[in-house]
N, C-alpha and C. Protein backbone atom coordinates (compact mmCIF):
# COMPACT_ATOMS: atom_id res chain seq x y z
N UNK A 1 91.82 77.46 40.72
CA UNK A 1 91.26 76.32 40.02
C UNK A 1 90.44 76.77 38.81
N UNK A 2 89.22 77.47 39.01
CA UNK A 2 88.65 78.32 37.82
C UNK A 2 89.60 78.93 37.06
N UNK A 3 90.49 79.83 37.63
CA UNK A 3 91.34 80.28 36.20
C UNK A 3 92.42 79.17 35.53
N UNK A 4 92.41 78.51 36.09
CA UNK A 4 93.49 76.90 35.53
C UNK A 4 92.08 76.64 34.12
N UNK A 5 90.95 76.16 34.86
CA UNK A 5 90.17 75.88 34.01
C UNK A 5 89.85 76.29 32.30
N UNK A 6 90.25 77.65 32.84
CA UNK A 6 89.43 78.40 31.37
C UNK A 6 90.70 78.50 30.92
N UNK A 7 91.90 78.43 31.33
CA UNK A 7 92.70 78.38 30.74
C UNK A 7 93.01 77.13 29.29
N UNK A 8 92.91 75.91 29.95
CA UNK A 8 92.68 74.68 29.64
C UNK A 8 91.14 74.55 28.44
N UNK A 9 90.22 75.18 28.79
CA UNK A 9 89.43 75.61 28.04
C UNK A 9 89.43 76.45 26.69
N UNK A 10 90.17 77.36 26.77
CA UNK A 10 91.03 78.60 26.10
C UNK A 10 91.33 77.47 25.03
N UNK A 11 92.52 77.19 25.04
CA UNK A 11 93.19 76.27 24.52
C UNK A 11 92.75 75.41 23.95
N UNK A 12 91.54 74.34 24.32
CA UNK A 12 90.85 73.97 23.35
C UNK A 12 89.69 74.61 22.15
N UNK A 13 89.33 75.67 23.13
CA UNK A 13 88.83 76.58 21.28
C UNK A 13 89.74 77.08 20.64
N UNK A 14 91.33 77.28 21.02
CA UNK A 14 91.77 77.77 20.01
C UNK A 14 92.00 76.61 18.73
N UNK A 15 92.40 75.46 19.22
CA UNK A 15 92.42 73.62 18.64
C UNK A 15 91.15 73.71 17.50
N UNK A 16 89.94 73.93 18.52
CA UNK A 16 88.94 73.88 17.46
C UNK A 16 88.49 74.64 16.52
N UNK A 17 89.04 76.20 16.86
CA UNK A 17 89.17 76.90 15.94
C UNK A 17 90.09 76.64 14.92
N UNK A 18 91.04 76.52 15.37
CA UNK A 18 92.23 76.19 13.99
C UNK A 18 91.63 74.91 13.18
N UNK A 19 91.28 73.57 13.85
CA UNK A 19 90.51 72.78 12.89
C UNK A 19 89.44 72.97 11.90
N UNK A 20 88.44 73.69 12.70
CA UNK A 20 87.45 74.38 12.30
C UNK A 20 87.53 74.45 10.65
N UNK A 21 88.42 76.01 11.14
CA UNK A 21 88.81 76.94 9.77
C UNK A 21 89.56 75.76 8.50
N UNK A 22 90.58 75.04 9.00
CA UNK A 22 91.21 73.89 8.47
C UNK A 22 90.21 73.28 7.36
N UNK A 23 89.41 72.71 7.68
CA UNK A 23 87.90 71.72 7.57
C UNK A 23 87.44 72.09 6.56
N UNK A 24 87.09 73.50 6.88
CA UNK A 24 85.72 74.32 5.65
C UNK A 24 86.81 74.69 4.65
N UNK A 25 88.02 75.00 4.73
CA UNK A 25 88.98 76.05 3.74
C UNK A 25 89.41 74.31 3.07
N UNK A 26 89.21 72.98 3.31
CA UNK A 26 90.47 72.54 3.02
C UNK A 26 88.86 71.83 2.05
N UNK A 27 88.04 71.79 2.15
CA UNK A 27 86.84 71.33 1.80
C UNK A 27 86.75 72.36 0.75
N UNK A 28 86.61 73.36 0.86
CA UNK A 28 86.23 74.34 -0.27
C UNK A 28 86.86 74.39 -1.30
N UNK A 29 88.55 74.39 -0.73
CA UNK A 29 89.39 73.58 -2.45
C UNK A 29 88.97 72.40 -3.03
N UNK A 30 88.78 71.60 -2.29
CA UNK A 30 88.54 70.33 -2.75
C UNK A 30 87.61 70.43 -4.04
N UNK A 31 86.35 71.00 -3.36
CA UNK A 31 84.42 71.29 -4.36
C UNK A 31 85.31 72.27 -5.38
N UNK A 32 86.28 73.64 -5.41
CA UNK A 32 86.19 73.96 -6.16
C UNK A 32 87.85 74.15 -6.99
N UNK A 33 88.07 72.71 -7.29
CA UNK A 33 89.07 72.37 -8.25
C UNK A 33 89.05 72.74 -9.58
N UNK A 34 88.01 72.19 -9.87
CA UNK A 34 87.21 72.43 -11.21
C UNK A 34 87.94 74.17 -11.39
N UNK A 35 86.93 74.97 -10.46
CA UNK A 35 86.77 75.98 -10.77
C UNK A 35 88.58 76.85 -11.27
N UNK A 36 89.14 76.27 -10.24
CA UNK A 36 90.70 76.48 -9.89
C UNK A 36 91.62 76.62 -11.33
N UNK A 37 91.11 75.08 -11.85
CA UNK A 37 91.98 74.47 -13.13
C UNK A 37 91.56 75.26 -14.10
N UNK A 38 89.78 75.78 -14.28
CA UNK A 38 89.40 77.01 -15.07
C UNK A 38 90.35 78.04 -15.08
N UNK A 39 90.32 78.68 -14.00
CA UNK A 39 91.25 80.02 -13.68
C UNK A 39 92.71 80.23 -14.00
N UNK A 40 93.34 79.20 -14.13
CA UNK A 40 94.56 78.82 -14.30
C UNK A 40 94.55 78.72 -15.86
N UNK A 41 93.96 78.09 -16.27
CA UNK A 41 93.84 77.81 -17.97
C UNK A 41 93.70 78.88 -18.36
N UNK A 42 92.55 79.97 -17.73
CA UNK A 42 92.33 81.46 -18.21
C UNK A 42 93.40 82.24 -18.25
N UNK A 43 94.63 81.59 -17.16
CA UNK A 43 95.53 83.35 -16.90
C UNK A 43 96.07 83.36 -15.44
N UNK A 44 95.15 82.62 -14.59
CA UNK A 44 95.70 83.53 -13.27
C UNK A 44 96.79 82.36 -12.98
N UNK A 45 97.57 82.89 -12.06
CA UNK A 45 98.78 83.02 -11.30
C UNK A 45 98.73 81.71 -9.92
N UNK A 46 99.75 81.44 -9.62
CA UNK A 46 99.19 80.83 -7.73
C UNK A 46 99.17 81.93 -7.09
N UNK A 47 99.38 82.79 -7.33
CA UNK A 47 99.55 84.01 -6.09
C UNK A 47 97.97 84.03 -6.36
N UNK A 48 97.48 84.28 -7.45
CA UNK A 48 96.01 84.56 -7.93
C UNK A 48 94.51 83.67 -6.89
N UNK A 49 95.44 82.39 -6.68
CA UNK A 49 94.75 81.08 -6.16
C UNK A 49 95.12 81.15 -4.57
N UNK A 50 96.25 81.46 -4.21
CA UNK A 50 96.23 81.96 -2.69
C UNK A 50 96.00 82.94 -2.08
N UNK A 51 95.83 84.34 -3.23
CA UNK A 51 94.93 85.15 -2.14
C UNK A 51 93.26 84.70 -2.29
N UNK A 52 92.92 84.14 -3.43
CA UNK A 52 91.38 83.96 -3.73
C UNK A 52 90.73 83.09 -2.26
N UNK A 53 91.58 81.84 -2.06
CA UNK A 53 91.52 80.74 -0.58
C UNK A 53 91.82 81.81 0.68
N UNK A 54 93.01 82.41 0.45
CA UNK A 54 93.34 83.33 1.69
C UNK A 54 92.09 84.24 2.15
N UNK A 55 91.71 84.88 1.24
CA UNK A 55 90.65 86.14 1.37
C UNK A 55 89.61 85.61 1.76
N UNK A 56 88.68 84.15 1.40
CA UNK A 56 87.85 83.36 1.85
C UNK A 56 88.16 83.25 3.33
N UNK A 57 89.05 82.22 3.41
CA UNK A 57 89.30 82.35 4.66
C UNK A 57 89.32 83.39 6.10
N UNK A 58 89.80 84.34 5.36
CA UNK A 58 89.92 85.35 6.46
C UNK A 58 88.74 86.13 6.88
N UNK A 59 88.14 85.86 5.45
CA UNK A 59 86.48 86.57 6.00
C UNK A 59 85.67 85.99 6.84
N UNK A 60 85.95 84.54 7.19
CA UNK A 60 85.18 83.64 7.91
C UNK A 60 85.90 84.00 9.34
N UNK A 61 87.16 84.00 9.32
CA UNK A 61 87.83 84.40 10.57
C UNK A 61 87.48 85.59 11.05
N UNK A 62 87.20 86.82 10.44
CA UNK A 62 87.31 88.19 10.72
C UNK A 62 85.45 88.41 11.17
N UNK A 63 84.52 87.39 10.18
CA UNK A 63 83.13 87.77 11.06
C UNK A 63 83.21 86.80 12.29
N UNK A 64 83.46 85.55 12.39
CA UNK A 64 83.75 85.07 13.21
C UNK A 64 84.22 85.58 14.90
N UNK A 65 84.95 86.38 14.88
CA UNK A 65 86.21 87.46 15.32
C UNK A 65 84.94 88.27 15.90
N UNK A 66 84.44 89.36 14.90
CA UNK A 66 83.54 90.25 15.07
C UNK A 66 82.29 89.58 16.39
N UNK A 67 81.59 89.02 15.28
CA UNK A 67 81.13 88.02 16.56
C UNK A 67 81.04 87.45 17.60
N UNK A 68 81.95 86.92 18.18
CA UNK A 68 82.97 87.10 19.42
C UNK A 68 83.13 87.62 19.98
N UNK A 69 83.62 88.62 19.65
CA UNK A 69 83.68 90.11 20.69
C UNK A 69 82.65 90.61 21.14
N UNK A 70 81.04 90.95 19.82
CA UNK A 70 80.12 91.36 20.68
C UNK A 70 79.48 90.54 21.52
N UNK A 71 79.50 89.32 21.42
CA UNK A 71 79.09 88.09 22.48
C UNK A 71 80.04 88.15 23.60
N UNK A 72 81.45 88.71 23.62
CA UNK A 72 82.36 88.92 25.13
C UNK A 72 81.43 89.69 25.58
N UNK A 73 81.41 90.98 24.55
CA UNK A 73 80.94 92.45 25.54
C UNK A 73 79.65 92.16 26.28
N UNK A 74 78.69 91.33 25.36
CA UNK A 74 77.68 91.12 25.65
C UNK A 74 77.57 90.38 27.18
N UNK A 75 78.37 89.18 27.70
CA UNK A 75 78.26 88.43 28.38
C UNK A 75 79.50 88.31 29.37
N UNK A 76 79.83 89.92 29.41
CA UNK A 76 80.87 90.06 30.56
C UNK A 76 80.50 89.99 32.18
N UNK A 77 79.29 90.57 32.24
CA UNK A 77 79.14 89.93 33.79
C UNK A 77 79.07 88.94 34.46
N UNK A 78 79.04 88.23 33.08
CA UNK A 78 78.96 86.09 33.64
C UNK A 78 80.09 85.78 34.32
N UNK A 79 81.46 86.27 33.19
CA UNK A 79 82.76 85.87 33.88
C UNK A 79 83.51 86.74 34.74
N UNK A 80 82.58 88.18 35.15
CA UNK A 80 83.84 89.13 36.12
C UNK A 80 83.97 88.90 37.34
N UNK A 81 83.44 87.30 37.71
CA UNK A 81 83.81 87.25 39.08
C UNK A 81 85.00 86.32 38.50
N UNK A 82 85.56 85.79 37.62
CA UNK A 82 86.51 84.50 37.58
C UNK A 82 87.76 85.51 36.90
N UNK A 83 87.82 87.18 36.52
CA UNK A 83 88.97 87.19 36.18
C UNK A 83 89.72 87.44 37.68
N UNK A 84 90.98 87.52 37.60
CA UNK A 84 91.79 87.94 38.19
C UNK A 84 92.86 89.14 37.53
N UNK A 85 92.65 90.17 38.50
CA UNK A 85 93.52 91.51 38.08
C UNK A 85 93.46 91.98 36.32
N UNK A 86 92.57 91.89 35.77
CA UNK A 86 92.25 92.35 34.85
C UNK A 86 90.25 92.71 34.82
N UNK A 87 89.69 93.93 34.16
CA UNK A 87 88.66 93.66 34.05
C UNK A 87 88.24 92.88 32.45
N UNK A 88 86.72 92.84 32.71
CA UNK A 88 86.31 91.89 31.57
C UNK A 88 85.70 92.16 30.43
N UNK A 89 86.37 93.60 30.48
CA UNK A 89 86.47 94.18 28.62
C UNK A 89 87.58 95.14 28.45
N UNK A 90 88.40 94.62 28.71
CA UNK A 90 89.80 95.15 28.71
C UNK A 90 90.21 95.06 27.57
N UNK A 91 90.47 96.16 26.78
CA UNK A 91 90.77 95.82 25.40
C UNK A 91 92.34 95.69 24.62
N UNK A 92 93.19 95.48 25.80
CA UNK A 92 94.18 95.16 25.34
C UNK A 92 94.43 93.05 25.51
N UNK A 93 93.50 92.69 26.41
CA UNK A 93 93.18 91.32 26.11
C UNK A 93 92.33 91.11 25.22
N UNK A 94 91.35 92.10 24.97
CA UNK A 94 90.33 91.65 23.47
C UNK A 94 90.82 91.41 22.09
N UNK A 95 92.44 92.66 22.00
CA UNK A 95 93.08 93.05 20.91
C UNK A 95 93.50 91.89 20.76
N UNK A 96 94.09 91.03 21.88
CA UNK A 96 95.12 90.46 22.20
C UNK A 96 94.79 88.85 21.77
N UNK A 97 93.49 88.82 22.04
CA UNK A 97 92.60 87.05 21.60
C UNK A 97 92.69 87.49 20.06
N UNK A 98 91.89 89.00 19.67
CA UNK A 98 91.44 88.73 18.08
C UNK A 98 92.94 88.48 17.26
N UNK A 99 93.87 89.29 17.65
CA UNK A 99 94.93 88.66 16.88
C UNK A 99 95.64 87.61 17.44
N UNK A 100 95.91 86.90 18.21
CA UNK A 100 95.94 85.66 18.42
C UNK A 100 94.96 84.70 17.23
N UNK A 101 93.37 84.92 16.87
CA UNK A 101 92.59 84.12 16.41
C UNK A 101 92.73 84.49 14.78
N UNK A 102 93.29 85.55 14.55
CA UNK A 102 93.20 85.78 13.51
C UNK A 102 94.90 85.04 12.85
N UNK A 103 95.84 85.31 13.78
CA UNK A 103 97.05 84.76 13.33
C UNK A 103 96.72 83.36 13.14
N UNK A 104 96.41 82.27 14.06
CA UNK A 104 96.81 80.96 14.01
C UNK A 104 95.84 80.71 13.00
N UNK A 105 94.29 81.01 12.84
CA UNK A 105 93.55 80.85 11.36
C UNK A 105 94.43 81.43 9.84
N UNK A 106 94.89 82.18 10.11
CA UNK A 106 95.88 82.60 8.82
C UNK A 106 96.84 81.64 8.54
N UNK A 107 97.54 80.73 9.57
CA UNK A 107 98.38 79.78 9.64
C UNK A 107 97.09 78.30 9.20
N UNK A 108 96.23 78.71 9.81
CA UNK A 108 95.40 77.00 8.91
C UNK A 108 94.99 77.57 7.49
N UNK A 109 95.01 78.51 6.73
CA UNK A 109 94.86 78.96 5.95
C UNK A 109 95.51 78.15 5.01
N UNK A 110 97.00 78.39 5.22
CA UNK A 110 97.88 78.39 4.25
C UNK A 110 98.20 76.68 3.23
N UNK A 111 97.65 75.94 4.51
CA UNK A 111 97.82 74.74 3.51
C UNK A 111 96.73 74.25 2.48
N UNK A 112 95.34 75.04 2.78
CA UNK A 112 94.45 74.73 1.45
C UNK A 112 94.90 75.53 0.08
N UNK A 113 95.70 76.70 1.03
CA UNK A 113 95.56 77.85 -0.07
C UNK A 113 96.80 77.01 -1.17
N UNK A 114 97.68 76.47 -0.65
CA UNK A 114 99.01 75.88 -1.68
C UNK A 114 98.09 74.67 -2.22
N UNK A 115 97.26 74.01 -1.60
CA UNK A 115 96.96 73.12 -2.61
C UNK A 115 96.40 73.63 -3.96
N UNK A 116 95.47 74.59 -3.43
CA UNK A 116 95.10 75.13 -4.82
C UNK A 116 95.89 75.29 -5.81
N UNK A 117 96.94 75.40 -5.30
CA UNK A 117 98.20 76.50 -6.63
C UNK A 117 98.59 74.73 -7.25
N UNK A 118 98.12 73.51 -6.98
CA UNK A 118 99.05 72.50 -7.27
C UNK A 118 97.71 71.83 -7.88
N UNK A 119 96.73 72.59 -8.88
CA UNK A 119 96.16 71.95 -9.50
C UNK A 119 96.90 71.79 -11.16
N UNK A 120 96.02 70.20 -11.69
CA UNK A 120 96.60 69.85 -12.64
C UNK A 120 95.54 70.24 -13.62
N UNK A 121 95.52 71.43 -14.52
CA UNK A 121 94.86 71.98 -15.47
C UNK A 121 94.55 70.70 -16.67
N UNK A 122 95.42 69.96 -17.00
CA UNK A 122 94.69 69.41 -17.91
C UNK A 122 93.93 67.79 -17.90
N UNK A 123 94.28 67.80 -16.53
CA UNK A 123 93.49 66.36 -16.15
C UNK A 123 91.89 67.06 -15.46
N UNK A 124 92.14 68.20 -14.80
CA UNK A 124 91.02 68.66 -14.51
C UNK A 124 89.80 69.09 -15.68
N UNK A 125 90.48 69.76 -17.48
CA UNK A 125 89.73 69.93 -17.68
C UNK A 125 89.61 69.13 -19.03
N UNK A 126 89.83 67.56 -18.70
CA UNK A 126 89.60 66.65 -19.90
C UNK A 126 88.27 65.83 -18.60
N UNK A 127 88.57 65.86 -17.43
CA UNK A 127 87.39 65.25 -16.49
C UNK A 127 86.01 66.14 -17.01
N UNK A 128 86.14 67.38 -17.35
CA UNK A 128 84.51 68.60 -17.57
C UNK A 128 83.69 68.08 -18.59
């Protein structure tokens, strides 16, 4: 029953993680359009505009990530009576969450990062 639980649990932070990341990345294009339609007028590229969103993103995922882990290590004796046949810093399940958390955030990534590339430079900078 406990491991059903955290399972079911599991699963909803990964939901809220992926929203999460979604939220702040899809918000941050939004505030910085302006800046976007600048960059574009200057020179850069969409590739230029999806790693700039991508790289944001991933840094939030990757301290995030970091974080996480030392709060597992930290607070492994809480849950080593609820694993089963694994212990509770096993680092091929640690490896195994961070890239899990890091993949599906790379996947909410990707739709702020294309909006960026679909700004309109000259409506953006007759609005300045």
């Amino acid at each position: 029953m406990a491991n059903s639980m955290l399972k079911v649990l599991a699963g909803i932070a990964l939901v809220l993680t992926v929203v999460g990341v979604f939220s702040v990345l899809a918000y941050t294009v939004d505030r910085r359009m302006g800046e976007f339609g600048v960059r574009v007028a200057l020179g850069a590229t969409p590739r230029d505009l999806v790693r700039l969103v991508l790289s944001r993103g991933m840094a939030l995922t990757l301290g995030g990530v970091v974080l996480g882990m030392g709060g597992t290590l930290a607070l492994t004796r809480f849950v080593r009576s609820l694993l089963y046949e694994t212990s509770a810093q096993d680092p091929w399940v640690l490896a195994a969450v961070g890239v899990v958390l890091i993949t599906t955030s790379l996947a909410a990534c990707i739709i702020p990062s294309l909006r960026a590339t679909r700004v309109d430079v000259s409506r953006l900078l007759r609005s300045e």
